[in-house]
C-alpha atoms as a PDB file:
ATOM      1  CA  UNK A   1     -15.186   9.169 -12.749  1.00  0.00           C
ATOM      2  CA  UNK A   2     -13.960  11.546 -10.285  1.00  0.00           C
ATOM      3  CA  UNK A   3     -10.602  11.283  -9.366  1.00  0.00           C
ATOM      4  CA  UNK A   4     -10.542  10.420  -5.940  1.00  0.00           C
ATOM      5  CA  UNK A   5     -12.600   7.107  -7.021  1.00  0.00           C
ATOM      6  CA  UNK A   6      -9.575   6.387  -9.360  1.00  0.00           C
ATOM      7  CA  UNK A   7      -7.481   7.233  -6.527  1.00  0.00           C
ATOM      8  CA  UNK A   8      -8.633   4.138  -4.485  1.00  0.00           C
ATOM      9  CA  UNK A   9      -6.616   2.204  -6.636  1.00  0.00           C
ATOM     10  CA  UNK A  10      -3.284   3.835  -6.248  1.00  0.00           C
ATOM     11  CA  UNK A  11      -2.665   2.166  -3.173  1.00  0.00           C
ATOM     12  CA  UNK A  12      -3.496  -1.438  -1.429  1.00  0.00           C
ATOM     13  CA  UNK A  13      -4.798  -0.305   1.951  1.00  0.00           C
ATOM     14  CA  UNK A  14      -5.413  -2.587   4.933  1.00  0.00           C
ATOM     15  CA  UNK A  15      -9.237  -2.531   3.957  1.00  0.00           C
ATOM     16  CA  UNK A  16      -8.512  -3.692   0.844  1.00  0.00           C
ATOM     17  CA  UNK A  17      -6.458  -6.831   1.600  1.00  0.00           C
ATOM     18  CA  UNK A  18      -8.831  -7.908   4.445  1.00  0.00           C
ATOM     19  CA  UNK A  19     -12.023  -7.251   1.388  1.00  0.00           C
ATOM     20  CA  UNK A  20      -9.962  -9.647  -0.817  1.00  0.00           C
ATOM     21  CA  UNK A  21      -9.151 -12.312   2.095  1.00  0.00           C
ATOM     22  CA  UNK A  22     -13.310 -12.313   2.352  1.00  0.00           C
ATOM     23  CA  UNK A  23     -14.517 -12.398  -1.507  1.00  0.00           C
ATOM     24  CA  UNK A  24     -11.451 -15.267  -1.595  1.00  0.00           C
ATOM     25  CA  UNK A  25     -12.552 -17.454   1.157  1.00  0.00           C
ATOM     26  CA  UNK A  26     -16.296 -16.724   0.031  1.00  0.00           C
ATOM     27  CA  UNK A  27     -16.208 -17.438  -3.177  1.00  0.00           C
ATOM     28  CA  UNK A  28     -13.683 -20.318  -2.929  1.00  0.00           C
ATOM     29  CA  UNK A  29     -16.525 -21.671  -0.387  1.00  0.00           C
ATOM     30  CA  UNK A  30     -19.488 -21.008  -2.755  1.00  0.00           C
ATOM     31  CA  UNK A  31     -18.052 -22.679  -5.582  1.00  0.00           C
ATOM     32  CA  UNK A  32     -17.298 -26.422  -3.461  1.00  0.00           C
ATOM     33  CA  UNK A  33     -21.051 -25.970  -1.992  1.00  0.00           C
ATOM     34  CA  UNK A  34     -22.430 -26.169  -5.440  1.00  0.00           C
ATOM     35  CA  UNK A  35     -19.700 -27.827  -7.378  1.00  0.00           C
ATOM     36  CA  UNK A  36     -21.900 -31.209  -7.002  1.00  0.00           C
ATOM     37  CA  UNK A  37     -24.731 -29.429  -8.582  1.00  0.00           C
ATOM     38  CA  UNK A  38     -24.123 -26.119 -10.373  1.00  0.00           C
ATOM     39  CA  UNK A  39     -23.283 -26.721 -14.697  1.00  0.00           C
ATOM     40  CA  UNK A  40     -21.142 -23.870 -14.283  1.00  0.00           C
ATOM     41  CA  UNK A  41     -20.238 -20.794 -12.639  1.00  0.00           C
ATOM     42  CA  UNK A  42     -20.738 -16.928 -13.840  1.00  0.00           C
ATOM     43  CA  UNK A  43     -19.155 -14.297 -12.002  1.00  0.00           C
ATOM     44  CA  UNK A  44     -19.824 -10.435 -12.278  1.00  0.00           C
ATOM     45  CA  UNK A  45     -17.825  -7.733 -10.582  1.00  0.00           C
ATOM     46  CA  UNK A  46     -19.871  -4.826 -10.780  1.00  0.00           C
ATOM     47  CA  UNK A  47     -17.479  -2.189  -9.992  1.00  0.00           C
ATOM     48  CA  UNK A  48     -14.350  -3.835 -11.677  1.00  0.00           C
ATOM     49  CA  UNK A  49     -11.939  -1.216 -11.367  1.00  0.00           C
ATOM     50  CA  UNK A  50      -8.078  -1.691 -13.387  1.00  0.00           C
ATOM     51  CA  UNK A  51      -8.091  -5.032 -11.637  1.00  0.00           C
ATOM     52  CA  UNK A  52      -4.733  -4.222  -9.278  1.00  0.00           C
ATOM     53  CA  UNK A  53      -4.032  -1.297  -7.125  1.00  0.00           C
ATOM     54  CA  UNK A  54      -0.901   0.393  -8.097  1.00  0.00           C
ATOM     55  CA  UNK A  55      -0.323  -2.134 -10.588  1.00  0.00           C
ATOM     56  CA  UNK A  56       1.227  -4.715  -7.837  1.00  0.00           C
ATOM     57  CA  UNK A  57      -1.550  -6.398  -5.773  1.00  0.00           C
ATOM     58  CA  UNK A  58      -4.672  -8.157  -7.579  1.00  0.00           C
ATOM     59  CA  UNK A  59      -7.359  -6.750  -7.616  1.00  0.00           C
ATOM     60  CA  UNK A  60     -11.435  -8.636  -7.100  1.00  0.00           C
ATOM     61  CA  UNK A  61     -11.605  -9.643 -10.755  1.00  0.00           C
ATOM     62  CA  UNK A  62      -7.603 -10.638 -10.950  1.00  0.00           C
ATOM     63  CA  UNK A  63      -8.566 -13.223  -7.441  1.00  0.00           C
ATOM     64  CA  UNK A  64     -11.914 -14.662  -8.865  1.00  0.00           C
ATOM     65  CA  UNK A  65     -10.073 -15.071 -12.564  1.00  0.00           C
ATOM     66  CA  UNK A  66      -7.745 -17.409 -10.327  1.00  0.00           C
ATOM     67  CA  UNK A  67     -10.165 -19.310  -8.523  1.00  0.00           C
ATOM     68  CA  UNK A  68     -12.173 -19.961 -11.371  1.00  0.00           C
ATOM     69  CA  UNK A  69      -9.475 -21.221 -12.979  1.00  0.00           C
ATOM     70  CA  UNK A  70      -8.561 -23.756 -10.699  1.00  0.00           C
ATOM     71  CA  UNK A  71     -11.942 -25.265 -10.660  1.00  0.00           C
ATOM     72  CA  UNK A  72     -13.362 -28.092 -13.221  1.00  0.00           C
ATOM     73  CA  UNK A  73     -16.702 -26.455 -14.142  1.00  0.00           C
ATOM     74  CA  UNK A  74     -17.309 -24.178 -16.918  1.00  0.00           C
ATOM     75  CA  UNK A  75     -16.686 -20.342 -16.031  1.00  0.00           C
ATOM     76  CA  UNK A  76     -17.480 -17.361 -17.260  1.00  0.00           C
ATOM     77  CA  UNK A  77     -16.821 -13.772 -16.225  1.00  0.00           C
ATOM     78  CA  UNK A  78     -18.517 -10.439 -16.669  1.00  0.00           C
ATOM     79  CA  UNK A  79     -16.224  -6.979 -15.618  1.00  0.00           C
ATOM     80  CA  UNK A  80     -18.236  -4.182 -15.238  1.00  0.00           C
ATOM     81  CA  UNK A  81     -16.080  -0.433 -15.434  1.00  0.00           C
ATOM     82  CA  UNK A  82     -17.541   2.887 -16.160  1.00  0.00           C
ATOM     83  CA  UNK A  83     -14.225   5.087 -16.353  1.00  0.00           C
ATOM     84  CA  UNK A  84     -12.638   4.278 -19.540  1.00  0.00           C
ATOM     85  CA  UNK A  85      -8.475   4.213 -18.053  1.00  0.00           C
ATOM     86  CA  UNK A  86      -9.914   1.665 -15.611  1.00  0.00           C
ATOM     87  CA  UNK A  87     -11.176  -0.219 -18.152  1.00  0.00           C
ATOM     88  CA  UNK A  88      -8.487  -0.406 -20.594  1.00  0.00           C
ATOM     89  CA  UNK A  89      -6.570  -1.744 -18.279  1.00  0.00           C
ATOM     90  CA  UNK A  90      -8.586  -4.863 -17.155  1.00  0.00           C
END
């Protein structure tokens, strides 16, 4: 991974906190629409990252690990990292 990619996660930008406000509302939305009908819920995070930037604001996987968790249904979760510090530290 180049290092300006792991460099994204050094810092919580503006972008960033207005990314997770969306994927929050979204998938806290998605999973009441189906809850009626859906067994359970799976959710992937393709580009994972170390699941915090600068190891003090949550990260995608960190905010759908606590949605999940506050919903009935069984869950399941699949991270996705290619660059090996990122992923040791999911």
């Amino acid at each position: 991974m180049a290092k300006r990619d792991r460099d994204h996660f050094a810092t919580y930008s503006a972008r960033n906190r207005v990314k997770h406000q969306i994927l929050s509302r979204y998938l806290r939305a998605y999973m009441q629409a189906l809850s009626k009908t859906a067994n359970a819920f799976h959710y992937i995070d393709g580009f994972a990252g170390p699941g915090s930037y600068a190891q003090t604001s949550d990260g995608s996987p960190l905010l759908a690990l606590s949605l999940l968790a506050k919903q009935p249904l069984p869950n399941a979760m699949s991270l996705v990292e290619r660059d090996p510090e990122n992923f040791h530290q999911l």
